[in-house]
N, C-alpha and C. Protein backbone atom coordinates (compact mmCIF):
# COMPACT_ATOMS: atom_id res chain seq x y z
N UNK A 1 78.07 124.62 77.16
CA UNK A 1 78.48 125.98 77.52
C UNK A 1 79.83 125.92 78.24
N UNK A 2 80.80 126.70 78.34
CA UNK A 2 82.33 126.63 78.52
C UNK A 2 82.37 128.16 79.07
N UNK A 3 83.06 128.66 80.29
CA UNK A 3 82.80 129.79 80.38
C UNK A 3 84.27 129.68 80.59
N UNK A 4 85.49 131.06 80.58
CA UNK A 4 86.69 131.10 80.82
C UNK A 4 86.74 132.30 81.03
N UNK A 5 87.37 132.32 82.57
CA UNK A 5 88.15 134.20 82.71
C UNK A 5 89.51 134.20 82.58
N UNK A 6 89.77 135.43 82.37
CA UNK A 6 91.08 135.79 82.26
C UNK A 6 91.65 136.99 82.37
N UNK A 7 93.13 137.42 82.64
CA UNK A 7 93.03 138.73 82.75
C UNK A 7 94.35 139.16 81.54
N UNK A 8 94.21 139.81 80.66
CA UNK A 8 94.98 139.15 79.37
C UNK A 8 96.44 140.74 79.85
N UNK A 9 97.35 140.44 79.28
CA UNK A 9 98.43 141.35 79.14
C UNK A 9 98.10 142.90 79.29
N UNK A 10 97.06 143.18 77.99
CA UNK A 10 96.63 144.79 77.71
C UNK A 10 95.05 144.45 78.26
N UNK A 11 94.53 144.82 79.25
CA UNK A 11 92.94 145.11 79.65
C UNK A 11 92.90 146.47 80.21
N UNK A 12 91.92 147.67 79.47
CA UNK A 12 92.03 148.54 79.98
C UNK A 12 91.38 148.90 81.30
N UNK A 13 92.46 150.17 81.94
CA UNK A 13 91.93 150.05 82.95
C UNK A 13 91.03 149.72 84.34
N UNK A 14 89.81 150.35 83.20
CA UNK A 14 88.41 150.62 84.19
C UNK A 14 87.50 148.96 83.79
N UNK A 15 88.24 147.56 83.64
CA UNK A 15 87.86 146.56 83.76
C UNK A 15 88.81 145.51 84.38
N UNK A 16 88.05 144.54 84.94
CA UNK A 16 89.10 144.06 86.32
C UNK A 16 89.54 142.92 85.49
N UNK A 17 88.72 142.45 84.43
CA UNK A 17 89.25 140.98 83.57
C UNK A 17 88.62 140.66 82.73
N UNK A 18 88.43 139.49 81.41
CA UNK A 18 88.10 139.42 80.52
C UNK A 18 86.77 137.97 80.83
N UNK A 19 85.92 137.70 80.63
CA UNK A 19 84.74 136.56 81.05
C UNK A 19 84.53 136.16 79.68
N UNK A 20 84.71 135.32 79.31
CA UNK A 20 84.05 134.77 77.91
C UNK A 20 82.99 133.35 77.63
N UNK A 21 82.16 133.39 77.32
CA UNK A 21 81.10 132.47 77.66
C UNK A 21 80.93 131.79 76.32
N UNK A 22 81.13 130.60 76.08
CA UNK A 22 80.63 130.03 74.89
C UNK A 22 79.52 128.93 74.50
N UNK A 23 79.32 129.14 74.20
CA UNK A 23 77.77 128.50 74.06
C UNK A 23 77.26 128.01 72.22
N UNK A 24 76.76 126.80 72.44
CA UNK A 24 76.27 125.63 71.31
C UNK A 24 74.95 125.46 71.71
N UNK A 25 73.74 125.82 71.06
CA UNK A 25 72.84 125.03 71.16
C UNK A 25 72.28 124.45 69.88
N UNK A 26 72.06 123.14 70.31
CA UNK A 26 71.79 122.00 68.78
C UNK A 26 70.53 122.93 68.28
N UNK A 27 70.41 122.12 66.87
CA UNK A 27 69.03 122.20 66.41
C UNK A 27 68.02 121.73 67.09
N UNK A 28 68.28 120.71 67.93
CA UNK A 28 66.62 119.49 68.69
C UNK A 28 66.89 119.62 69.78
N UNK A 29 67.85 120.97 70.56
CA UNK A 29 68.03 121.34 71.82
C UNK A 29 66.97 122.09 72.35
N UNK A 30 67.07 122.05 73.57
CA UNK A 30 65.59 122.93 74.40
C UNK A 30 66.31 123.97 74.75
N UNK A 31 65.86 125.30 73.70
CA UNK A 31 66.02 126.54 73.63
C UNK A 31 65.67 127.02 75.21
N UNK A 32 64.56 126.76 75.54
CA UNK A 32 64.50 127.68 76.88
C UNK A 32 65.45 127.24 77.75
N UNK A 33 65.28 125.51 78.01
CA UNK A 33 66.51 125.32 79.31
C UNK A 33 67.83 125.93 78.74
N UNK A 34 68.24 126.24 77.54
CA UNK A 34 69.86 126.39 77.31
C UNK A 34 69.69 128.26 77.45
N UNK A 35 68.81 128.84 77.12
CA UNK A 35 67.97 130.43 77.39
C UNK A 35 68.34 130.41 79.39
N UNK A 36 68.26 129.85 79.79
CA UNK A 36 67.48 129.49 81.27
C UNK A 36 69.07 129.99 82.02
N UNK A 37 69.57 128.42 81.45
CA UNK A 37 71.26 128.47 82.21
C UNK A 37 72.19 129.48 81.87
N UNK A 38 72.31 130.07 80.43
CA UNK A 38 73.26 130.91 79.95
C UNK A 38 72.75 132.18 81.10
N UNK A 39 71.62 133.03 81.02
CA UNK A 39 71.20 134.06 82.08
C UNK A 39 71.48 133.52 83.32
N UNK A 40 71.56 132.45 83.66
CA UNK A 40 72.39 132.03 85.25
C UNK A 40 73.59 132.43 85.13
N UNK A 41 74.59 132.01 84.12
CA UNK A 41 75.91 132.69 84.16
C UNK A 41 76.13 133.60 83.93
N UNK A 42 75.64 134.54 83.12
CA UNK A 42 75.67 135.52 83.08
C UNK A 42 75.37 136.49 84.29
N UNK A 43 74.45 136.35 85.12
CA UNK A 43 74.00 136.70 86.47
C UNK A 43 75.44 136.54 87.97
N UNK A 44 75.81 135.44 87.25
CA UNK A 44 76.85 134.80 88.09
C UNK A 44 78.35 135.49 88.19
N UNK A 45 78.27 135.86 86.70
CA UNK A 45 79.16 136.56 86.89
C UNK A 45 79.62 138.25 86.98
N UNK A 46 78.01 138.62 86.44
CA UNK A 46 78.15 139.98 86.89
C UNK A 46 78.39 140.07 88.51
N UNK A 47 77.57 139.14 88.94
CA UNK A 47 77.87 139.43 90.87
C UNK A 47 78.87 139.01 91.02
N UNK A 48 79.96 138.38 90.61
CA UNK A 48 80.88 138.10 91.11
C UNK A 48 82.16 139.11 90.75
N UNK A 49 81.90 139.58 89.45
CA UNK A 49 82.95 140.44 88.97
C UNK A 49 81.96 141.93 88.31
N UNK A 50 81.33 142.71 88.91
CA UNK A 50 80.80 143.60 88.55
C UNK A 50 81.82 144.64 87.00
N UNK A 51 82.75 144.63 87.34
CA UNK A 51 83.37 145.62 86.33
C UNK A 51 84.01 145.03 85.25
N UNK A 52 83.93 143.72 84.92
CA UNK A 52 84.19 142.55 84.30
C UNK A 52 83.87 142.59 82.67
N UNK A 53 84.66 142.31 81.54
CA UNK A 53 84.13 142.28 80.30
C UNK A 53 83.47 140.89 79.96
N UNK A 54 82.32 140.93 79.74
CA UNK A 54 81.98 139.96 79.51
C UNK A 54 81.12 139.37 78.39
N UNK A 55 82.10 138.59 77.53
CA UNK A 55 81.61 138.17 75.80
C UNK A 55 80.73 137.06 75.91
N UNK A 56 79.81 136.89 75.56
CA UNK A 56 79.22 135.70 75.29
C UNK A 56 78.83 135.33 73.35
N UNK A 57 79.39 134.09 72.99
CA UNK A 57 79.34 133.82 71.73
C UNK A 57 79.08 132.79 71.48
N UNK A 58 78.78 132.03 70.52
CA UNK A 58 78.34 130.61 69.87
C UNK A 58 77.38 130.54 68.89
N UNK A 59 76.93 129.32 68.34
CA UNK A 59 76.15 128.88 67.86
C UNK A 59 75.29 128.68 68.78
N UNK A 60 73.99 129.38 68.39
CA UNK A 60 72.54 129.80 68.99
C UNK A 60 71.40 129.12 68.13
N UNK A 61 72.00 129.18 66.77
CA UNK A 61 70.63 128.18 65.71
C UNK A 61 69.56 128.76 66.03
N UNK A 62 68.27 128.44 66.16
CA UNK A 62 66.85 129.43 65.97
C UNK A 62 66.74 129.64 66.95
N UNK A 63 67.93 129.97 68.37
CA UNK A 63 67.35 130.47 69.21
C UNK A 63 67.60 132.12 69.32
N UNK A 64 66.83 132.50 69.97
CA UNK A 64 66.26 134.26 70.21
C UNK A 64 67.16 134.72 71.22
N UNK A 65 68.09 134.96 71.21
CA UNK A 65 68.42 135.21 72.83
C UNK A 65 68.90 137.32 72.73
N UNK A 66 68.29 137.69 74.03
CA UNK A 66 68.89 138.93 74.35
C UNK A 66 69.03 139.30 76.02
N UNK A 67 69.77 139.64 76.26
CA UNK A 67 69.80 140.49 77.68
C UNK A 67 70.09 141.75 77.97
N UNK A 68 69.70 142.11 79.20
CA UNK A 68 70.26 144.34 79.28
C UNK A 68 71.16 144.58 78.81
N UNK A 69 71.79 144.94 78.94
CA UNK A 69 73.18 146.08 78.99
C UNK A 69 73.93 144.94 77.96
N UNK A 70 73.54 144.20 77.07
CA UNK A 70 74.66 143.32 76.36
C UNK A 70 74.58 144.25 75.10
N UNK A 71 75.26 144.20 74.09
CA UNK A 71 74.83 144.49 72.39
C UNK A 71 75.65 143.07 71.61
N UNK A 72 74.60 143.17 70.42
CA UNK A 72 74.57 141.73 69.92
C UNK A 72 75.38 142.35 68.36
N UNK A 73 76.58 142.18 68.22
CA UNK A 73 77.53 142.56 67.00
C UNK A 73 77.72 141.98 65.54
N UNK A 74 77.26 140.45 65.78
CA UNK A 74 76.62 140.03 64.38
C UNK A 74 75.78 140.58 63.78
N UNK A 75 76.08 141.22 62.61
CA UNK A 75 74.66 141.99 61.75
C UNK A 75 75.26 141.56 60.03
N UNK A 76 75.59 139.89 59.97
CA UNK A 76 75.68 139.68 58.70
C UNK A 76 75.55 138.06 58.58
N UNK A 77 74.85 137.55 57.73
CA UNK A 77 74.60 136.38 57.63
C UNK A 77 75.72 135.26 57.70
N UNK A 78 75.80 134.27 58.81
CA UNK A 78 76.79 133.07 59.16
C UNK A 78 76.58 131.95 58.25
N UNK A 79 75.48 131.37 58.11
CA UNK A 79 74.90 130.51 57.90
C UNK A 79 73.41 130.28 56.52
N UNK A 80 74.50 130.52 55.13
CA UNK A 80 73.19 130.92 53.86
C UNK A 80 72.54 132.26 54.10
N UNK A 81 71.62 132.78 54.28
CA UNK A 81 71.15 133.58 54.42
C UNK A 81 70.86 134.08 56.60
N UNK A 82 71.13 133.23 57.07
CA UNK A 82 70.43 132.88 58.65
C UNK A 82 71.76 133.70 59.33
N UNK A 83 71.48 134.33 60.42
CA UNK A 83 72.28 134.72 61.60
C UNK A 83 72.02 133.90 62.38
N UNK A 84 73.14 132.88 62.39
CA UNK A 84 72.78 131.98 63.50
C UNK A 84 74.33 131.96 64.82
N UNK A 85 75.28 132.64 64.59
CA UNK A 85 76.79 132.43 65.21
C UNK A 85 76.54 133.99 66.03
N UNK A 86 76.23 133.95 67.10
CA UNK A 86 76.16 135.11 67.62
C UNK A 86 77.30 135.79 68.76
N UNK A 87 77.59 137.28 68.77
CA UNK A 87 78.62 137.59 69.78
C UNK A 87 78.02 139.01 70.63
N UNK A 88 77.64 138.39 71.87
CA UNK A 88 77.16 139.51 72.82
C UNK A 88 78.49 140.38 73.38
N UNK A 89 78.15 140.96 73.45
CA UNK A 89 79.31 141.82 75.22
C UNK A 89 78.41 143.00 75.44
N UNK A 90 78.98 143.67 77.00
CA UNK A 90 78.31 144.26 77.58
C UNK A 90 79.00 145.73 77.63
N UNK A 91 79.75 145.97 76.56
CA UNK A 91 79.99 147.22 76.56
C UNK A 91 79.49 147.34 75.10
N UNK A 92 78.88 149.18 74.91
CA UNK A 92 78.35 149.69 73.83
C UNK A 92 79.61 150.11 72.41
N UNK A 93 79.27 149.79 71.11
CA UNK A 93 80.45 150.55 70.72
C UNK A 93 81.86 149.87 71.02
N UNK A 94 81.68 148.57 70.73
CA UNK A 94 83.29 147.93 71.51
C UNK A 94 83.70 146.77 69.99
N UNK A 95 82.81 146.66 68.84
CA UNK A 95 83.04 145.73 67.90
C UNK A 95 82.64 146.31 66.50
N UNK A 96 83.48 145.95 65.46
CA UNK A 96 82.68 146.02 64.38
C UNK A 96 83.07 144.57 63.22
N UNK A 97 81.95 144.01 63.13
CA UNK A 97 81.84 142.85 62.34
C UNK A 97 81.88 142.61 60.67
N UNK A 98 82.64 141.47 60.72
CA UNK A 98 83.23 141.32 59.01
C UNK A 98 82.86 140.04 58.68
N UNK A 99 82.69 139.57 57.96
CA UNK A 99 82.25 138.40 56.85
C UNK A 99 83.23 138.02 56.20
N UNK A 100 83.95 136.57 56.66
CA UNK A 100 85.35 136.43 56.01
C UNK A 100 84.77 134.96 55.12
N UNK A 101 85.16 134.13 54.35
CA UNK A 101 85.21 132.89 54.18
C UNK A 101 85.34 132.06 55.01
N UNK A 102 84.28 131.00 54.89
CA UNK A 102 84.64 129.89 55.84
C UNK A 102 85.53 128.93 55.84
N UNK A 103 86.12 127.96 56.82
CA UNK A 103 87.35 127.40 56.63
C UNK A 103 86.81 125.98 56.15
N UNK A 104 87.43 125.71 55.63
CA UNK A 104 87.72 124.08 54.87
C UNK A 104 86.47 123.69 54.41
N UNK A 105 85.85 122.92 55.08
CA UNK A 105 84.70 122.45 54.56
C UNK A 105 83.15 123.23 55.36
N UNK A 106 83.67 124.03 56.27
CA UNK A 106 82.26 124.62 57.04
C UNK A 106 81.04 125.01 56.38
N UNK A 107 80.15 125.16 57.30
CA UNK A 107 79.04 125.21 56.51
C UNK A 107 78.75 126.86 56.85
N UNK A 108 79.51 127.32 57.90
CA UNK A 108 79.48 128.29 58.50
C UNK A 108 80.45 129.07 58.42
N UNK A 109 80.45 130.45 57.80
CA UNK A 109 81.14 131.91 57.57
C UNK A 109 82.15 131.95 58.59
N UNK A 110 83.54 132.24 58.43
CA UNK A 110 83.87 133.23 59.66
C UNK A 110 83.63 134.31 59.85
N UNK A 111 84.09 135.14 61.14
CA UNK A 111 83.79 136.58 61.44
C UNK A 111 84.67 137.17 62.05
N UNK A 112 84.84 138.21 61.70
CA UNK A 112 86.10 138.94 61.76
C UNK A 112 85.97 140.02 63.32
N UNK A 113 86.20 139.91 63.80
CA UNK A 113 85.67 141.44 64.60
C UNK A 113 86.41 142.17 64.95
N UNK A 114 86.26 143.70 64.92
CA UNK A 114 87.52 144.75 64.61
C UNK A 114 86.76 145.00 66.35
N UNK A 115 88.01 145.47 67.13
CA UNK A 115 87.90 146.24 68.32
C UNK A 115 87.75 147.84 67.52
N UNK A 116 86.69 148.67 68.26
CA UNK A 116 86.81 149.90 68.39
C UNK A 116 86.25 150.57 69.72
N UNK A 117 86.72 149.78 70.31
CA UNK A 117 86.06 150.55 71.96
C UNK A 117 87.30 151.41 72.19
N UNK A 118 87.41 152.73 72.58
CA UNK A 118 88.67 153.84 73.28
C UNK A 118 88.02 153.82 74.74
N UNK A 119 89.21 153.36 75.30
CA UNK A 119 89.13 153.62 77.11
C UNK A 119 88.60 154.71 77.39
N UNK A 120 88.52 154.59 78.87
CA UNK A 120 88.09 155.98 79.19
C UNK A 120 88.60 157.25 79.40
N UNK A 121 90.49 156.64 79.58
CA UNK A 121 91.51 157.94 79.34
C UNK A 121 90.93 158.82 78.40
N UNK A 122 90.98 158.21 77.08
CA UNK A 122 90.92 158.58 75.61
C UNK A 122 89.81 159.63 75.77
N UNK A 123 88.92 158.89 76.15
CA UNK A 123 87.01 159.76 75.76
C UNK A 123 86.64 161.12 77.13
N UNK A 124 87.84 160.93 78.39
CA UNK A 124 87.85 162.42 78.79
C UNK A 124 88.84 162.78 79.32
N UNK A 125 88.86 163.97 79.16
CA UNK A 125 90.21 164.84 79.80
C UNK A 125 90.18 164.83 81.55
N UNK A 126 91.99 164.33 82.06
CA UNK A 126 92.21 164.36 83.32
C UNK A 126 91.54 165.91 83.64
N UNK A 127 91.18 165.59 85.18
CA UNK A 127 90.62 166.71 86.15
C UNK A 127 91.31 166.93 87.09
N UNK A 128 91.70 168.35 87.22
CA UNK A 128 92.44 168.74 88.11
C UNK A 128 91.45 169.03 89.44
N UNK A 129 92.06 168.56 90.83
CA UNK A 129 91.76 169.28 91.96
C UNK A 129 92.65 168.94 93.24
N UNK A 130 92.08 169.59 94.42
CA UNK A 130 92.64 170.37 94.94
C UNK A 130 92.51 168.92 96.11
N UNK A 131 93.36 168.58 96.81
CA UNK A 131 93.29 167.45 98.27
C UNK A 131 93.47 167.63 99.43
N UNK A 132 93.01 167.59 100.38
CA UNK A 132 93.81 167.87 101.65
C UNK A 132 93.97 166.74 102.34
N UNK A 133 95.48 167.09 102.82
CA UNK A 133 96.75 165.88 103.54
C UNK A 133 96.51 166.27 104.93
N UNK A 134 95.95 164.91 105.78
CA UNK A 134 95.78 165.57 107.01
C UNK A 134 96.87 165.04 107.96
N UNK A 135 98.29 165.68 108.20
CA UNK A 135 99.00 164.80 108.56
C UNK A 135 99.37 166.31 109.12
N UNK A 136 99.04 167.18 109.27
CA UNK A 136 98.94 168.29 110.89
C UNK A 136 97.79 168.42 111.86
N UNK A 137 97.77 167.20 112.35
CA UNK A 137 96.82 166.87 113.55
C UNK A 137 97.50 167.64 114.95
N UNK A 138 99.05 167.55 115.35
CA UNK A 138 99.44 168.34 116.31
C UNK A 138 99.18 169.68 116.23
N UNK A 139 99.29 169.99 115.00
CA UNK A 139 99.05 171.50 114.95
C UNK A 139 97.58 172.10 115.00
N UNK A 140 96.57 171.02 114.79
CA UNK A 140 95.67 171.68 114.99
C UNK A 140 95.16 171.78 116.23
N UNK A 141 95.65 170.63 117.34
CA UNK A 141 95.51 170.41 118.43
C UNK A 141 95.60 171.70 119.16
N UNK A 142 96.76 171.94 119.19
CA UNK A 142 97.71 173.32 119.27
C UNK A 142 96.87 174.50 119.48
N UNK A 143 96.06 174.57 118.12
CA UNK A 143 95.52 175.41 118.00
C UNK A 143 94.18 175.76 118.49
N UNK A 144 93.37 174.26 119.00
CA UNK A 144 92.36 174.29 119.80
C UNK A 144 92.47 174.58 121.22
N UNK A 145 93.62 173.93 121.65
CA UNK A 145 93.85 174.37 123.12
C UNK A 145 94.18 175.84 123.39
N UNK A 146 94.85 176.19 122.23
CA UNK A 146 94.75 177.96 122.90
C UNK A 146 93.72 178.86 122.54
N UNK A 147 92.93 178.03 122.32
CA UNK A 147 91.25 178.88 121.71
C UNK A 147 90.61 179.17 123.45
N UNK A 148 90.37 180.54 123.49
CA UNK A 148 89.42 180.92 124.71
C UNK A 148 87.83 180.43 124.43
N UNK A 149 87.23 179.16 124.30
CA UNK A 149 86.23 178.59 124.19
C UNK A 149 85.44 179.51 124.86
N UNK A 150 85.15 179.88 126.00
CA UNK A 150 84.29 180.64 126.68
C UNK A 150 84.37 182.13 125.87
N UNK A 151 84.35 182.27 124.77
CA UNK A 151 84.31 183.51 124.24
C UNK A 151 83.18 183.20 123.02
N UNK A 152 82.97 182.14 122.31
CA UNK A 152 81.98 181.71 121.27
C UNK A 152 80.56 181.79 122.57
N UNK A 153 81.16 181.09 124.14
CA UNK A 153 79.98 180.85 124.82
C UNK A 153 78.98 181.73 125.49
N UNK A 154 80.04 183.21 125.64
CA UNK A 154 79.15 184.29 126.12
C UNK A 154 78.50 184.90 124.77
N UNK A 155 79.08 185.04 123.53
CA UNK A 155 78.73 185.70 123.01
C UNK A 155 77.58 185.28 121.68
N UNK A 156 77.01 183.76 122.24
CA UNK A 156 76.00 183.33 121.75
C UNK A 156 74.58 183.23 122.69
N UNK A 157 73.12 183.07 122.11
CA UNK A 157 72.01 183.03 123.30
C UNK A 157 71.46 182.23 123.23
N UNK A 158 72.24 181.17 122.69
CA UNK A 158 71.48 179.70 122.56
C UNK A 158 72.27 178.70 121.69
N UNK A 159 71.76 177.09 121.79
CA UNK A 159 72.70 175.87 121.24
C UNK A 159 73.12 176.07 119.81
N UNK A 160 72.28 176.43 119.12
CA UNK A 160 72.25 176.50 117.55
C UNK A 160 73.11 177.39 117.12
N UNK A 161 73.00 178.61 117.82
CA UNK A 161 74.03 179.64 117.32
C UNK A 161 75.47 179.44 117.64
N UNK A 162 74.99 178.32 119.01
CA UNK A 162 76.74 178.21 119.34
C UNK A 162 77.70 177.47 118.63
N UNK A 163 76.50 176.29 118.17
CA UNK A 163 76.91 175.59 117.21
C UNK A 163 77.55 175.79 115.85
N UNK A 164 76.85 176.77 115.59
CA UNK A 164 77.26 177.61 113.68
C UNK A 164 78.52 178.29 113.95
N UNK A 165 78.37 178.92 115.37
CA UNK A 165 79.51 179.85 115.20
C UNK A 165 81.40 178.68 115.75
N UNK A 166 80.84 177.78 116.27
CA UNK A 166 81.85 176.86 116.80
C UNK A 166 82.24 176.02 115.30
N UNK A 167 81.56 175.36 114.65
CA UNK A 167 81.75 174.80 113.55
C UNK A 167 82.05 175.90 112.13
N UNK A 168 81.75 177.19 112.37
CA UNK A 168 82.65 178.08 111.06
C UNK A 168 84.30 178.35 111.64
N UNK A 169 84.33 178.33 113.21
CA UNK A 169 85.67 178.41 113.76
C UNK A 169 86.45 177.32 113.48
N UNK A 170 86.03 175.72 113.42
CA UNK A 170 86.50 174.51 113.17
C UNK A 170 86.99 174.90 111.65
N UNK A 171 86.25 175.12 110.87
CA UNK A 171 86.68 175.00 109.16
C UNK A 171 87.68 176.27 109.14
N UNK A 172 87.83 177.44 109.56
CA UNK A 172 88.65 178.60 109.82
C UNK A 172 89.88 177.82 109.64
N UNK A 173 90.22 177.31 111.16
CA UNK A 173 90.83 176.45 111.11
C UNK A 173 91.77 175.69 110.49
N UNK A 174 90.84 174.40 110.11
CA UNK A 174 91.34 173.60 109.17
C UNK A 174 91.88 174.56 107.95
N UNK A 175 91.34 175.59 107.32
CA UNK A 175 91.07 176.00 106.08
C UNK A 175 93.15 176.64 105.80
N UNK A 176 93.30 177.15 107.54
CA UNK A 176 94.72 178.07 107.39
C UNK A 176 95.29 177.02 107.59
N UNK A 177 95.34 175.49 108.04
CA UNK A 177 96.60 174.84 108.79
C UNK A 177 96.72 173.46 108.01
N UNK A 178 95.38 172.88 107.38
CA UNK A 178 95.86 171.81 106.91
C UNK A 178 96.13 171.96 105.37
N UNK A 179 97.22 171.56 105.09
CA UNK A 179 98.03 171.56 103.53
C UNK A 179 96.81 171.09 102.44
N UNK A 180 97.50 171.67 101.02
CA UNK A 180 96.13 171.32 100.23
C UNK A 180 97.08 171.57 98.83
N UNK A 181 96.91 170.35 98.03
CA UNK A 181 97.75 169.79 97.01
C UNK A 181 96.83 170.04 95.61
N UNK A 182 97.09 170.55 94.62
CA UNK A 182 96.62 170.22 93.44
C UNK A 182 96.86 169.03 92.44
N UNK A 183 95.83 168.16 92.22
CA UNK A 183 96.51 167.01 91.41
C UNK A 183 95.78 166.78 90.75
N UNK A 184 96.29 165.65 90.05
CA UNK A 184 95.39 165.45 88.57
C UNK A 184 94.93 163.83 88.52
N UNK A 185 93.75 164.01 88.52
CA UNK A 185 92.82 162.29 88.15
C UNK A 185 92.53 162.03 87.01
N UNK A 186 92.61 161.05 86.90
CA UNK A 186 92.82 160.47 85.37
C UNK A 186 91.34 160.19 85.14
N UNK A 187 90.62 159.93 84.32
CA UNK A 187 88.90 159.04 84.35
C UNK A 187 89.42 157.54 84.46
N UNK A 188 90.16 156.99 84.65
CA UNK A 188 90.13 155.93 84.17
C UNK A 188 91.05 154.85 85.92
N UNK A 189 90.85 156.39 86.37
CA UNK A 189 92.11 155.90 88.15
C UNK A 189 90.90 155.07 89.03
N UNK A 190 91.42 154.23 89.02
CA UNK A 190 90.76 153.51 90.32
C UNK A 190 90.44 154.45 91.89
N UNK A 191 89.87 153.82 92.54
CA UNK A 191 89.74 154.84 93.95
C UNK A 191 91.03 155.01 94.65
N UNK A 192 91.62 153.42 94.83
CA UNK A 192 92.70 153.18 95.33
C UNK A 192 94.51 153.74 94.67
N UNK A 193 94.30 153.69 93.30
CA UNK A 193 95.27 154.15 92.67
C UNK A 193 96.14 155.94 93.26
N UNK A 194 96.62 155.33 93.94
CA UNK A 194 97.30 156.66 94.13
C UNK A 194 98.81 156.78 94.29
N UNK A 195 99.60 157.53 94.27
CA UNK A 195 101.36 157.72 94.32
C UNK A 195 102.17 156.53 94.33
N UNK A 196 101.89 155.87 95.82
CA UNK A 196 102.61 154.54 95.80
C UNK A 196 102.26 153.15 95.15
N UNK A 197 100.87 153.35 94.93
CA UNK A 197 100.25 152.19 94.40
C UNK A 197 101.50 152.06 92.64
N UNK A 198 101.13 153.66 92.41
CA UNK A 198 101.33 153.82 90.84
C UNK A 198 103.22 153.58 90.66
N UNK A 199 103.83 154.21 92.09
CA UNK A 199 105.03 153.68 91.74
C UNK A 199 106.10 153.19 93.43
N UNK A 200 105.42 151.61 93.42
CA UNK A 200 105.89 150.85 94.03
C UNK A 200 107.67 151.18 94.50
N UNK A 201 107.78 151.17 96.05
CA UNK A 201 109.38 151.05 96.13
C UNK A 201 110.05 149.59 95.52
């Protein structure tokens, strides 16, 4: 088994890098121990890289193998009649498989595999909304200190009410003084992705 990450030129967005796992198991190999270790790496590297693409492929021979969230894209005979050359990944909808000639003397088919996965730009439309920039803290200051506090206090008859009516005065507030931007999120923006990230001085 050979595992290799990478993070290639074009990776779309909403994945942090590429994981590719390759894997041989003989004919007179012990299916479960080689079953056993591949789900270790695989495990290994979802925790390590949660948002991670991750292919797993090889020669499998009569072994059975499946896991969650993978889909298995070979659906044409490698080997005479036998599916034995298999290619997992863990996104749905991301391959479609071809049956080419094998090279030189193999005993084994190649396979072609067409990408058809569309990012997540593609599959939804940016959302507009609305932000607030809190960078008038003096001003709201401002505006608390000239508040006659003892006016919420006579004219409530207990904690709760003073409370509702003190906290709809807080959002009042905020609602007239702190600035509020319309912008547009992409599906595909990171949390962190924002103005300067996107265009560095």
């Amino acid at each position: 088994m050979l595992t290799v990450s990478a993070r290639p030129f074009y990776l779309p967005r909403e994945f942090s890098k590429l994981v590719i796992i390759t894997v041989y198991l003989p004919p007179d190999g012990n299916y479960c121990e080689g079953k056993e270790c591949l789900i270790q790496e695989i495990e290994k590297q979802k925790e390590t890289s949660p948002d991670s693409v991750i292919i797993v492929n090889g020669d499998f021979n009569k072994c059975k193998f499946g896991y969650p969230g993978f889909t298995q894209y070979v659906d044409c005979s490698t080997r005479g009649e036998a599916i034995l050359d298999l290619f997992f990944v863990n996104i749905k909808n991301a391959y479609r498989c071809f049956q080419q000639a094998p090279l030189e003397n193999s005993d084994h088919a190649t396979l072609s595999l067409l990408p058809e996965y569309r990012p997540i730009y593609k599959r939804s439309k940016p959302v507009k909304k609305f932000v607030e920039f809190w960078n008038v803290c003096e001003k709201l200051q401002d505006c608390f200190e000239s508040t006659d506090w003892s006016v919420f206090v006579d004219a409530c008859d207990d904690v709760n009410e003073l409370t509702e009516h003190v906290t709809d005065y807080f959002t009042f507030c905020v609602e007239n003084v702190v600035e509020k931007k319309e912008v547009v999120v992409y599906p595909n923006n990171k949390p962190w992705i924002i103005k300067t990230t996107q265009n560095p001085a």
